[in-house]
C-alpha atoms as a PDB file:
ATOM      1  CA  UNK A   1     139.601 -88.750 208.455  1.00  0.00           C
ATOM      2  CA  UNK A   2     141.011 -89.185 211.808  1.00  0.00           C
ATOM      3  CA  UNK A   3     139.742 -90.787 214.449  1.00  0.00           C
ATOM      4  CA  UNK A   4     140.807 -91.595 218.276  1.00  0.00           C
ATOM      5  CA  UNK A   5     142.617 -94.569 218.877  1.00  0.00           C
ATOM      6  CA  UNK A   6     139.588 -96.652 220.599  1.00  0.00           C
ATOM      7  CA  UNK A   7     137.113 -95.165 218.683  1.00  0.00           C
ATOM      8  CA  UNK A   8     135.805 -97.818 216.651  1.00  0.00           C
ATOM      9  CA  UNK A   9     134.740 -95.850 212.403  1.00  0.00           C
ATOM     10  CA  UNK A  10     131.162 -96.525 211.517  1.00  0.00           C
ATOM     11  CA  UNK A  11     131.558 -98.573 208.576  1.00  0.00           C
ATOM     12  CA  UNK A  12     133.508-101.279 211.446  1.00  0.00           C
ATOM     13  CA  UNK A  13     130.104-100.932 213.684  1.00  0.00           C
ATOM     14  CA  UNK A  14     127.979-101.614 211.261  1.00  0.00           C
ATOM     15  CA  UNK A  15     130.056-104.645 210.193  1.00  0.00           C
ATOM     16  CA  UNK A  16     129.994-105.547 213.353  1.00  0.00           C
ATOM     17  CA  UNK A  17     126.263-104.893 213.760  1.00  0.00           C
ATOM     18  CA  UNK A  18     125.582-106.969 210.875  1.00  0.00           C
ATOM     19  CA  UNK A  19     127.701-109.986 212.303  1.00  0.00           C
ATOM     20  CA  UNK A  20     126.081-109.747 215.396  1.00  0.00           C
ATOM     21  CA  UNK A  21     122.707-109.881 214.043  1.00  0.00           C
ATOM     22  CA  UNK A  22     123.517-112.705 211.875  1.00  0.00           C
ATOM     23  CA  UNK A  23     124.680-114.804 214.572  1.00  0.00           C
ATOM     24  CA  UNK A  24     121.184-113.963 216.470  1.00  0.00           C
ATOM     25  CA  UNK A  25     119.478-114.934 213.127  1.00  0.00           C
ATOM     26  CA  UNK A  26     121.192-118.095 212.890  1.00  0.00           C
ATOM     27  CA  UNK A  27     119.647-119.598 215.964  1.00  0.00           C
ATOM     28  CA  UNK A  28     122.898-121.659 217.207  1.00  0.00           C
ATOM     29  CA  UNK A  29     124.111-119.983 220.690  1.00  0.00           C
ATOM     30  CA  UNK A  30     122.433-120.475 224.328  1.00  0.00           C
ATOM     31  CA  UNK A  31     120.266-117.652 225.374  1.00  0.00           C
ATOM     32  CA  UNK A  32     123.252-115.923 227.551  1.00  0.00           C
ATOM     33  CA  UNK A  33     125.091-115.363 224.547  1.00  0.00           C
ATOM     34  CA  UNK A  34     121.976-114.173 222.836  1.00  0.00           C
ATOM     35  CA  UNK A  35     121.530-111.848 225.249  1.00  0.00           C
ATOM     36  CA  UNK A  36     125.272-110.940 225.072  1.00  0.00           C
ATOM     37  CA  UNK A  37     124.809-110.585 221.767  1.00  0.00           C
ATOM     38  CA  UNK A  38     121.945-108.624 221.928  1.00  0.00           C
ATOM     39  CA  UNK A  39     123.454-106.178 224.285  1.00  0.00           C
ATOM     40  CA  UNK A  40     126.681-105.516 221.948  1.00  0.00           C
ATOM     41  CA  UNK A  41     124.332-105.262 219.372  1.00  0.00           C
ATOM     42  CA  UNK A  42     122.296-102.227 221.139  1.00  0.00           C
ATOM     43  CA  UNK A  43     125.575-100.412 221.910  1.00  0.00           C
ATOM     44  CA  UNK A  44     126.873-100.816 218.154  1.00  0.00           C
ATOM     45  CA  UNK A  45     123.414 -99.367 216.967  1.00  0.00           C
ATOM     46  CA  UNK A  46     123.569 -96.503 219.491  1.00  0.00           C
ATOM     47  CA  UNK A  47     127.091 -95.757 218.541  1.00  0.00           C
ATOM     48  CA  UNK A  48     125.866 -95.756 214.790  1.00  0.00           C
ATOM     49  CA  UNK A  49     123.412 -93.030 215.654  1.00  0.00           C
ATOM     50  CA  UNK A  50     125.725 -91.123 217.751  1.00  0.00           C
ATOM     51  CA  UNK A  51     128.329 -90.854 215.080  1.00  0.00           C
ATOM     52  CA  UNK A  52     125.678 -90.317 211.872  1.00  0.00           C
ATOM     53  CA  UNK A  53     124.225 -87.296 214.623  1.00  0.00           C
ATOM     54  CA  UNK A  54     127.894 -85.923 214.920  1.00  0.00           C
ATOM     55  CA  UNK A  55     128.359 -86.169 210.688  1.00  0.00           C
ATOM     56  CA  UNK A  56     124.846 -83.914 210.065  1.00  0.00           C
ATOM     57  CA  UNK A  57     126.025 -81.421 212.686  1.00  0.00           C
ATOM     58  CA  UNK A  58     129.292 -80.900 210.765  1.00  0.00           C
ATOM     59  CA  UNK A  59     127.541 -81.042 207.106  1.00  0.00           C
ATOM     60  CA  UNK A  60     127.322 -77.607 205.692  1.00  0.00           C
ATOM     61  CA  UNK A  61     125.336 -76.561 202.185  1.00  0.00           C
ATOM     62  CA  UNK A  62     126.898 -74.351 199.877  1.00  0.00           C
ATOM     63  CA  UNK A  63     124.727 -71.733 198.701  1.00  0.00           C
ATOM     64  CA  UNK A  64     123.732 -68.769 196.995  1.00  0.00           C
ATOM     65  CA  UNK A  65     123.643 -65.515 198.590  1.00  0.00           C
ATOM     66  CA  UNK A  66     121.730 -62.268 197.918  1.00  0.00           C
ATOM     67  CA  UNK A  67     125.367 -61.592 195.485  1.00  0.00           C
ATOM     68  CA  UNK A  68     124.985 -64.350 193.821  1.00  0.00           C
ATOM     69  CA  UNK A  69     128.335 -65.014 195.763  1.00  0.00           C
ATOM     70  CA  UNK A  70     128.581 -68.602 197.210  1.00  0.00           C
ATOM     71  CA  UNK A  71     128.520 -68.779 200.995  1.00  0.00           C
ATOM     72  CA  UNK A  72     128.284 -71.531 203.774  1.00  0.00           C
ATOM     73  CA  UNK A  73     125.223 -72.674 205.688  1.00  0.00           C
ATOM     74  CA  UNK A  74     124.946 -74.849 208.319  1.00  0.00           C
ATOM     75  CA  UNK A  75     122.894 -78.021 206.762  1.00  0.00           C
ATOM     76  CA  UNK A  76     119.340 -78.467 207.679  1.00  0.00           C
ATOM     77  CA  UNK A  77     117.204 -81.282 208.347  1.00  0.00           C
ATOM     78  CA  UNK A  78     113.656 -81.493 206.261  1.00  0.00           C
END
């Protein structure tokens, strides 16, 4: 899976998410780091949901057609 050069994968956001947040948790910066912190933190979560959007839109479902012949579908949110 290829990605572009500054485009960070999502398994490294969420890392990075999960750092963030643990930092917040652990109570021990001033209050402009916090809200640095928060603010990387919103970005990392937004990029998580932009990249998890781009992965359904490329999923397709193999299926069975009228044949019995198996044919691609684009995937389908319930």
């Amino acid at each position: 899976m290829s990605t572009k050069k500054n485009e960070i994968s999502f398994e490294e956001n969420i890392k990075e998410l999960e750092k963030i947040i643990q930092k917040l948790e652990g109570g021990d910066v001033s209050l402009d780091h916090m809200l640095e912190l928060f603010s990387e933190g919103i970005g990392r979560a937004k990029e998580c949901s932009a990249q998890l959007k781009n992965a359904e839109q490329k999923i397709s479902v193999l299926m069975n057609n009228v044949d019995g012949e198996m044919e691609e579908k684009p995937f389908e949110a319930q």
